[in-house]
PDB file of N, CA and C in Angstrom:
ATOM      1  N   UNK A   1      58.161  11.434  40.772  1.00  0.00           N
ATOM      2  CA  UNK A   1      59.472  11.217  41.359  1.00  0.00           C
ATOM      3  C   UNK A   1      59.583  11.841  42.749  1.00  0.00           C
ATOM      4  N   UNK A   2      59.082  13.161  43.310  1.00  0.00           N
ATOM      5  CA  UNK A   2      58.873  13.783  44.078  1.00  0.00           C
ATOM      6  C   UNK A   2      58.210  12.978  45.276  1.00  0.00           C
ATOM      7  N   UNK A   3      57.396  12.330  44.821  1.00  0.00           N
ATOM      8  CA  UNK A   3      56.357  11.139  45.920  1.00  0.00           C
ATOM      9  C   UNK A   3      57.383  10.484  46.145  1.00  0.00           C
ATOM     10  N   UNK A   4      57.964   9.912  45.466  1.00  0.00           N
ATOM     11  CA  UNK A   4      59.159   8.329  45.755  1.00  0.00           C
ATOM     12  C   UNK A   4      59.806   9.022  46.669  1.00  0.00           C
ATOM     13  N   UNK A   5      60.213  10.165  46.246  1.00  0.00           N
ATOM     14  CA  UNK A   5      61.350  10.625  47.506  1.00  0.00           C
ATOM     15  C   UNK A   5      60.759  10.893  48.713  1.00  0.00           C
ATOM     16  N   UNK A   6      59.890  11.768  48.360  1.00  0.00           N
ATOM     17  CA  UNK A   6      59.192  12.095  49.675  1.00  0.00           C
ATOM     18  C   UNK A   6      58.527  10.503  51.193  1.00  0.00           C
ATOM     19  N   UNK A   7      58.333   9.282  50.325  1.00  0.00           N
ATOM     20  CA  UNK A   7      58.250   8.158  50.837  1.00  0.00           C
ATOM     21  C   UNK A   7      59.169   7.773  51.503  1.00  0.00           C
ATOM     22  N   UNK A   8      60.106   7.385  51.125  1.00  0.00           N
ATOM     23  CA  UNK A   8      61.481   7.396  51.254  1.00  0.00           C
ATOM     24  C   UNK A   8      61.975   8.102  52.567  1.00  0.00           C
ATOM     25  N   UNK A   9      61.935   9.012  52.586  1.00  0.00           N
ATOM     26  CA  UNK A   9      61.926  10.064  53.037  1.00  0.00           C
ATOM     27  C   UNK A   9      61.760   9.834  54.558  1.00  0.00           C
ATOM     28  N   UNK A  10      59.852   9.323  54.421  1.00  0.00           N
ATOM     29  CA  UNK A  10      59.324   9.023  55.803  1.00  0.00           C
ATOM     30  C   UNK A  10      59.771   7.356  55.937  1.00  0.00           C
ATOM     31  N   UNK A  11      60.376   6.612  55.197  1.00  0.00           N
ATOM     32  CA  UNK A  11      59.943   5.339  56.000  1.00  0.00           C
ATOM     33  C   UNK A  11      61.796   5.851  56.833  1.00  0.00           C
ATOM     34  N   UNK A  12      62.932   6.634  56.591  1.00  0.00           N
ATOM     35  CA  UNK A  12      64.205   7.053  57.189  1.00  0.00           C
ATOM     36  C   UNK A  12      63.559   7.598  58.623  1.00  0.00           C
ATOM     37  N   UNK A  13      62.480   8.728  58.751  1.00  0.00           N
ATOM     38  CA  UNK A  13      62.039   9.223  59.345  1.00  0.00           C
ATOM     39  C   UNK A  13      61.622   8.485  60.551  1.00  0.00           C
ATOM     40  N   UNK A  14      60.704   7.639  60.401  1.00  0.00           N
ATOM     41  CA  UNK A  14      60.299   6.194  60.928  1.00  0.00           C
ATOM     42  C   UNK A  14      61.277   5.246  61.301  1.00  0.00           C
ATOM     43  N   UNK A  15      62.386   4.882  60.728  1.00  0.00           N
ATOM     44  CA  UNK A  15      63.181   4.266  61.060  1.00  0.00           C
ATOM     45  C   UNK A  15      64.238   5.062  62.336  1.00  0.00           C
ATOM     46  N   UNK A  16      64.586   5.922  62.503  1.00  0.00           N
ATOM     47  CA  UNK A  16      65.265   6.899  63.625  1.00  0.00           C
ATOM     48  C   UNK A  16      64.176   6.913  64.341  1.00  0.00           C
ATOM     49  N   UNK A  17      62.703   6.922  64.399  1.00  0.00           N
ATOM     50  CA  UNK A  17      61.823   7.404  65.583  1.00  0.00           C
ATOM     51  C   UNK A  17      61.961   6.002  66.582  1.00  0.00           C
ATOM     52  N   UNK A  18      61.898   4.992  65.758  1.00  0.00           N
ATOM     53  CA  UNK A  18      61.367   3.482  66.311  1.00  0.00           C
ATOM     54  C   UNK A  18      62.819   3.044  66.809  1.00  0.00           C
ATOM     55  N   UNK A  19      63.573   3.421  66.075  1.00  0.00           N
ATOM     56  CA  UNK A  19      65.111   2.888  66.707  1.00  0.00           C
ATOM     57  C   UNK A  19      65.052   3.712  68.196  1.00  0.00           C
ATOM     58  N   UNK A  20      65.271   4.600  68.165  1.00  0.00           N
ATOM     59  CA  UNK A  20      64.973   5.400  69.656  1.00  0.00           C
ATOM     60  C   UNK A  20      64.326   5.266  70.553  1.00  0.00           C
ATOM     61  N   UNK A  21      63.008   4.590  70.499  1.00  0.00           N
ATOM     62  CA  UNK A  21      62.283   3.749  71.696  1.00  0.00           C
ATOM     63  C   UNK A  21      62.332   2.500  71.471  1.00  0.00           C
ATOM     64  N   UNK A  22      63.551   2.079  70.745  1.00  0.00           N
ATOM     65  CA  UNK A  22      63.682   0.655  71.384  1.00  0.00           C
ATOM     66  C   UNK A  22      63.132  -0.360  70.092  1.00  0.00           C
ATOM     67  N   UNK A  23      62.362  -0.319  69.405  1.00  0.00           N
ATOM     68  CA  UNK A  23      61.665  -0.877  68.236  1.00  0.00           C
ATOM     69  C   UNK A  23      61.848  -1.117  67.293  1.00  0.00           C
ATOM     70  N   UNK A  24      61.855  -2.151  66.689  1.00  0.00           N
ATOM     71  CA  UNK A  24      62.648  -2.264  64.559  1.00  0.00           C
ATOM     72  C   UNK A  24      62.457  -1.428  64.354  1.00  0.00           C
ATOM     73  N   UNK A  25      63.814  -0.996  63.644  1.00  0.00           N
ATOM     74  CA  UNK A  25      64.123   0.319  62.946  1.00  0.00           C
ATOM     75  C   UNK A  25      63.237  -0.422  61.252  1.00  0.00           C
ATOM     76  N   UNK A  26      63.293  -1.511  60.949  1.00  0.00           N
ATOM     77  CA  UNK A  26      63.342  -2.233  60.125  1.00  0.00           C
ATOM     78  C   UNK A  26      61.636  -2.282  59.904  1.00  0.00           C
ATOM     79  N   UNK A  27      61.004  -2.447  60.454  1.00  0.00           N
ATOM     80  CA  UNK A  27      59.572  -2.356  60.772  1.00  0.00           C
ATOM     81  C   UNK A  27      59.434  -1.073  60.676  1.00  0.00           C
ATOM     82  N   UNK A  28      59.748   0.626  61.444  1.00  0.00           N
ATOM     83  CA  UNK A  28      59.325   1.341  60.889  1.00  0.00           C
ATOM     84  C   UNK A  28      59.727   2.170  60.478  1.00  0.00           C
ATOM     85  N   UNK A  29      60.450   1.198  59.143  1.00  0.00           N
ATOM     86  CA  UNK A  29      60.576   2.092  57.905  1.00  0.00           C
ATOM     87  C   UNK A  29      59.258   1.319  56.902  1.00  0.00           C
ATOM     88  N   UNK A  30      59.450   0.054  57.215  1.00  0.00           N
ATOM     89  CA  UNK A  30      58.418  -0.446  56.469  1.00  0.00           C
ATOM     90  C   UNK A  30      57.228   0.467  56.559  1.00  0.00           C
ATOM     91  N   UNK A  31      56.903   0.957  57.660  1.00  0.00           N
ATOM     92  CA  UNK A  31      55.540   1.621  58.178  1.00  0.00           C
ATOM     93  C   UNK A  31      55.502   3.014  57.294  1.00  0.00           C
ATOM     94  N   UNK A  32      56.735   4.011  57.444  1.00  0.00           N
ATOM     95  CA  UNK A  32      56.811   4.945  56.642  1.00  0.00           C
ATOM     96  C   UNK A  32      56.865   5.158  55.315  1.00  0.00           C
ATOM     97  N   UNK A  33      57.679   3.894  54.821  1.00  0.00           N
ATOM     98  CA  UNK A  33      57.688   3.742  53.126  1.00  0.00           C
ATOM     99  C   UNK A  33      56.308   3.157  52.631  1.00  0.00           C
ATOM    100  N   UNK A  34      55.694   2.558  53.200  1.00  0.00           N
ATOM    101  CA  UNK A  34      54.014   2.192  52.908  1.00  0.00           C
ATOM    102  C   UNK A  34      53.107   3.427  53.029  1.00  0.00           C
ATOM    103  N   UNK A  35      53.067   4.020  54.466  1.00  0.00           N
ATOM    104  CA  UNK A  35      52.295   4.971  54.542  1.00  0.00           C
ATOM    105  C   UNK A  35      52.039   6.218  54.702  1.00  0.00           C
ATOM    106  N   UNK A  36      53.810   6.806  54.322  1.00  0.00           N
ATOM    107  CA  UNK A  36      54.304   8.050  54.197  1.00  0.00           C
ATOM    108  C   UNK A  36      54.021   8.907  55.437  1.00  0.00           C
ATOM    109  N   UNK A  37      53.779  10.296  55.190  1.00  0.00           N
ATOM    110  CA  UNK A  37      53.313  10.815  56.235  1.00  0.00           C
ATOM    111  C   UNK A  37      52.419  10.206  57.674  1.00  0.00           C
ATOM    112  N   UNK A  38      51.872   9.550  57.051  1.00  0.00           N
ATOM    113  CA  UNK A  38      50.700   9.406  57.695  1.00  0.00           C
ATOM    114  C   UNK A  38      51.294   8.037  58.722  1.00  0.00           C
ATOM    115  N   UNK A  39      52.289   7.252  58.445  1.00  0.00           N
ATOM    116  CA  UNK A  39      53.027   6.282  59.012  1.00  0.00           C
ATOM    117  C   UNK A  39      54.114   7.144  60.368  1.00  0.00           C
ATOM    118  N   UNK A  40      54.780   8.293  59.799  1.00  0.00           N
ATOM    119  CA  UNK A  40      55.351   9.122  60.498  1.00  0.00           C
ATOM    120  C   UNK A  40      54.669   9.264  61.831  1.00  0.00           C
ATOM    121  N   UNK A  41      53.235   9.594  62.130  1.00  0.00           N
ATOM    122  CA  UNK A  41      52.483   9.979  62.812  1.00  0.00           C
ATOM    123  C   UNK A  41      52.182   8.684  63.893  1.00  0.00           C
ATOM    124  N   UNK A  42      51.959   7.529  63.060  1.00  0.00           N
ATOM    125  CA  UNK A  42      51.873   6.259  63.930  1.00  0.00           C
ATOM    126  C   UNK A  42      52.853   5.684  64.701  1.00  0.00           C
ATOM    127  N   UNK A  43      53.683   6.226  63.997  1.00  0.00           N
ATOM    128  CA  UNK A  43      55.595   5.727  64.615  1.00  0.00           C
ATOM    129  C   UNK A  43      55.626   6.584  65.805  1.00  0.00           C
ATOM    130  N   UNK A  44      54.950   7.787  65.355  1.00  0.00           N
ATOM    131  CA  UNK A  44      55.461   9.173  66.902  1.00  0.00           C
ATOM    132  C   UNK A  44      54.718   8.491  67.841  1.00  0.00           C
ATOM    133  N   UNK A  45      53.607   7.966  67.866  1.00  0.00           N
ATOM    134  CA  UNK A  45      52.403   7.931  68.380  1.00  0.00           C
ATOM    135  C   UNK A  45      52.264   6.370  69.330  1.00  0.00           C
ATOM    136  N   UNK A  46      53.201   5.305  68.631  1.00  0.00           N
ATOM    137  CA  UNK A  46      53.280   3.912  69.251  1.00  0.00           C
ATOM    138  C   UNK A  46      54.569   4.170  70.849  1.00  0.00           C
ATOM    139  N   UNK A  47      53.638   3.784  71.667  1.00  0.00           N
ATOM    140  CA  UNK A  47      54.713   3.481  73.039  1.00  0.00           C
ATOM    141  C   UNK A  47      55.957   3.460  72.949  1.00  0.00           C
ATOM    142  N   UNK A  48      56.458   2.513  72.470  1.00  0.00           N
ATOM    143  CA  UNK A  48      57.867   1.518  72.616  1.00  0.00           C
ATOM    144  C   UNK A  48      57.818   0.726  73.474  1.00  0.00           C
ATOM    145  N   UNK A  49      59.506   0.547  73.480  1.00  0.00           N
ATOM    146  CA  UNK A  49      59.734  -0.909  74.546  1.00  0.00           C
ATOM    147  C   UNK A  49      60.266  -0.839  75.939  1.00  0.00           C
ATOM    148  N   UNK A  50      59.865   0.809  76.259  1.00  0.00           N
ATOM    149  CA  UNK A  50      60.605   1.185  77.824  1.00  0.00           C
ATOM    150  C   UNK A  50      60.430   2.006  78.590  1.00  0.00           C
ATOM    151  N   UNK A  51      60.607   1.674  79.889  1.00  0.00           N
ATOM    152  CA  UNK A  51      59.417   2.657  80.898  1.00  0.00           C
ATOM    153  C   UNK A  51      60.973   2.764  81.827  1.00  0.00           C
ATOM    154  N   UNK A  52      60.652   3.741  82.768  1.00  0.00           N
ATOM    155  CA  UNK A  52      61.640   4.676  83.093  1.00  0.00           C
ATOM    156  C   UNK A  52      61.105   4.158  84.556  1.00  0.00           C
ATOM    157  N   UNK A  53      62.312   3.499  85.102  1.00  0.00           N
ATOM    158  CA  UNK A  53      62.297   2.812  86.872  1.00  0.00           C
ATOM    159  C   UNK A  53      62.150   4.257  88.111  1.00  0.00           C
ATOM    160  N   UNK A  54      60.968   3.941  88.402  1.00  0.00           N
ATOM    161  CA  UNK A  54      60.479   5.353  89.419  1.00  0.00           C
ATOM    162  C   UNK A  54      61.295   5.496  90.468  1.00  0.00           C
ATOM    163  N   UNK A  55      62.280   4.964  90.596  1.00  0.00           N
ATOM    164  CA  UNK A  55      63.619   4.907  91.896  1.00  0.00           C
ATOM    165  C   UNK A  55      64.689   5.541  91.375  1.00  0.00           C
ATOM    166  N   UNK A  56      65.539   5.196  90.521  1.00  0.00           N
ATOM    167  CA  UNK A  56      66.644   5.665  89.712  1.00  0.00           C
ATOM    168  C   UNK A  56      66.167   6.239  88.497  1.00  0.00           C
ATOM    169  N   UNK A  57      64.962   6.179  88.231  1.00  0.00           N
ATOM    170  CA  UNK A  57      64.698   7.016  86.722  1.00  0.00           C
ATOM    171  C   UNK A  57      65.718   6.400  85.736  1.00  0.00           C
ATOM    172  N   UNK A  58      66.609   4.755  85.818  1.00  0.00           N
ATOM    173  CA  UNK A  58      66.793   4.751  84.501  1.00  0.00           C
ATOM    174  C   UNK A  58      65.951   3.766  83.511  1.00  0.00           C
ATOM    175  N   UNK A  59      66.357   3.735  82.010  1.00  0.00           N
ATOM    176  CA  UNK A  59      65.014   3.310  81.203  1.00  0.00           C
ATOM    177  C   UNK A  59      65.459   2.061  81.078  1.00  0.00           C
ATOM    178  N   UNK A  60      64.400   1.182  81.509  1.00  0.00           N
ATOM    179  CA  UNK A  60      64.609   0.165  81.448  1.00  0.00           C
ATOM    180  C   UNK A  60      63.316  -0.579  80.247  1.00  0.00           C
ATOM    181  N   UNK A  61      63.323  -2.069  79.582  1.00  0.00           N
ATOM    182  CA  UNK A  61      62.622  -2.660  79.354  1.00  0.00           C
ATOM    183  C   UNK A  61      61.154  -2.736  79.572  1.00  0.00           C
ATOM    184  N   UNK A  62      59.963  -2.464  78.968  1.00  0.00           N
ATOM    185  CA  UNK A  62      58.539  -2.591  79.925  1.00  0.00           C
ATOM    186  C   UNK A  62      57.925  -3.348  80.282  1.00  0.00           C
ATOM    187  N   UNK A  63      58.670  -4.792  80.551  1.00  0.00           N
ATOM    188  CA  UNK A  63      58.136  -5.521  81.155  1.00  0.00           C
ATOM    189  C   UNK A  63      58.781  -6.300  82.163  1.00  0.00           C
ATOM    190  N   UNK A  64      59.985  -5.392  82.706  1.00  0.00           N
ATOM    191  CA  UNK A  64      60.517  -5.848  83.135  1.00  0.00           C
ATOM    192  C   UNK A  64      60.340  -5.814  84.570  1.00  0.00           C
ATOM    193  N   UNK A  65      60.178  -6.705  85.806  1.00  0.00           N
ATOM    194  CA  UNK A  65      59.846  -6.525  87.079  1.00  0.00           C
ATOM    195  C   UNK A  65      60.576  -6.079  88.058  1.00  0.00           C
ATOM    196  N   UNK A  66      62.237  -5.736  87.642  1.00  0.00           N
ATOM    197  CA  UNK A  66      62.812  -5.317  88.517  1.00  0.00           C
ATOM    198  C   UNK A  66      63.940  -5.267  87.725  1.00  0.00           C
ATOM    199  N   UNK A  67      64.131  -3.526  88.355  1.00  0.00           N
ATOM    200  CA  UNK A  67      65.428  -2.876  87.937  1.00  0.00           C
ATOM    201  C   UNK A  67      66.585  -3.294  87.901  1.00  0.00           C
ATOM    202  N   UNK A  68      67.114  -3.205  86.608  1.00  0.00           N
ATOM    203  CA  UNK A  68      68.679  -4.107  86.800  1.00  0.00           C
ATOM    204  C   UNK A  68      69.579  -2.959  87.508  1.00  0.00           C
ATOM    205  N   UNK A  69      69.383  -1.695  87.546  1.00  0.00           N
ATOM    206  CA  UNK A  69      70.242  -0.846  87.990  1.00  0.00           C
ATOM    207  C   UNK A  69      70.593  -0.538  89.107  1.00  0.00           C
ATOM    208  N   UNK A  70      69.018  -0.827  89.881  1.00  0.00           N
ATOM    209  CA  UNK A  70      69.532  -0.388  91.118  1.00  0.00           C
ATOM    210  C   UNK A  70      68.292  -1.493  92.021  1.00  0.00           C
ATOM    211  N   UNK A  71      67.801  -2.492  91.436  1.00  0.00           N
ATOM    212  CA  UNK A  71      66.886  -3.835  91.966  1.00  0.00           C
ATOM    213  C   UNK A  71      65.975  -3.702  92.767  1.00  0.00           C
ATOM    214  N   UNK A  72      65.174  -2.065  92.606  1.00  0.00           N
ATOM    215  CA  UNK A  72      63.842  -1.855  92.993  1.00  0.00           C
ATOM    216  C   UNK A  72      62.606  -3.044  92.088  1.00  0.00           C
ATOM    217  N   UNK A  73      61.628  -3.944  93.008  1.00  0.00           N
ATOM    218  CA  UNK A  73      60.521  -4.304  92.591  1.00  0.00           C
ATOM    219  C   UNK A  73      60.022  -3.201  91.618  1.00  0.00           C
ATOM    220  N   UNK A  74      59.160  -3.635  90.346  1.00  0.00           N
ATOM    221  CA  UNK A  74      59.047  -3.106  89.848  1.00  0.00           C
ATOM    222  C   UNK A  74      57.378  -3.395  89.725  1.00  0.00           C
ATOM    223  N   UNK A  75      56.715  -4.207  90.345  1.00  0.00           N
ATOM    224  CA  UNK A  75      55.426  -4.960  90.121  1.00  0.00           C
ATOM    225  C   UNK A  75      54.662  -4.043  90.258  1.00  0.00           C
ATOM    226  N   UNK A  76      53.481  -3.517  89.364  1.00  0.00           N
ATOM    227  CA  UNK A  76      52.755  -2.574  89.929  1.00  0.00           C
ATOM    228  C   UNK A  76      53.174  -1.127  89.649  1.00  0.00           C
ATOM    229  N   UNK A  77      54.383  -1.028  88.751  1.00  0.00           N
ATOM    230  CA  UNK A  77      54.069   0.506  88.750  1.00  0.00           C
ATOM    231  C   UNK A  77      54.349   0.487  87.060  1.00  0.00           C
ATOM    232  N   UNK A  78      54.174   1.757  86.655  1.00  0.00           N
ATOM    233  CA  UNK A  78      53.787   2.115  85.298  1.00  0.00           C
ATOM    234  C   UNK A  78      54.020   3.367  84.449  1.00  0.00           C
ATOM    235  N   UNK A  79      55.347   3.736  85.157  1.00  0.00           N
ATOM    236  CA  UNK A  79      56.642   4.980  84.508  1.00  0.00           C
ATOM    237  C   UNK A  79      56.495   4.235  83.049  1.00  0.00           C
ATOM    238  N   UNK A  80      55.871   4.795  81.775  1.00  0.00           N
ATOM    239  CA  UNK A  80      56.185   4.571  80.563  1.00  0.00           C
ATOM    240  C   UNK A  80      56.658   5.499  80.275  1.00  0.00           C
ATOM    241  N   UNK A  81      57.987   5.525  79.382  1.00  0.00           N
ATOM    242  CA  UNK A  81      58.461   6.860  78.754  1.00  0.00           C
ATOM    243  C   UNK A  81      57.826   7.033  77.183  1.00  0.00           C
ATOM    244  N   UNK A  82      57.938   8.023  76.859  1.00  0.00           N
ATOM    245  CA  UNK A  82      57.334   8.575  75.999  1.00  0.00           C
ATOM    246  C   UNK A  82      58.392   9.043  75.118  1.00  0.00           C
TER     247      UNK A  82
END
């Protein structure tokens, strides 16, 4: 019973990490409730979906070519946030 919870546990864990960079929350819980701890670690560990515009520093999309905030070109550079 202790395992179930503890699973559980991580796919919640996983789900708040992946929501926060941008990513199915929905996906990783799947990741955590499959692979417990060890899913936790892959969730910390995957990019996301957003890199931080080297002009205004705000986070934008990572593939996006130009800042909606303040409409610096974006071609060529490679601020990923972490």
């Amino acid at each position: 019973m202790i395992y179930v919870m503890l699973w559980v546990f991580c796919g919640f864990v996983c789900w708040a990490i992946a929501s926060s960079k941008h990513d199915s929350g929905c996906v990783g819980f799947l990741i955590g409730f499959l692979l417990g701890p060890l899913g936790v670690l892959l969730v910390l560990a995957s990019g996301g979906k957003v890199k931080q515009c080297p002009h205004c520093k705000e986070r934008i999309h990572k593939d996006a070519v130009k800042c909606p905030k303040c409409q610096t070109n974006l071609t060529g550079t490679a601020g990923v946030v972490k």
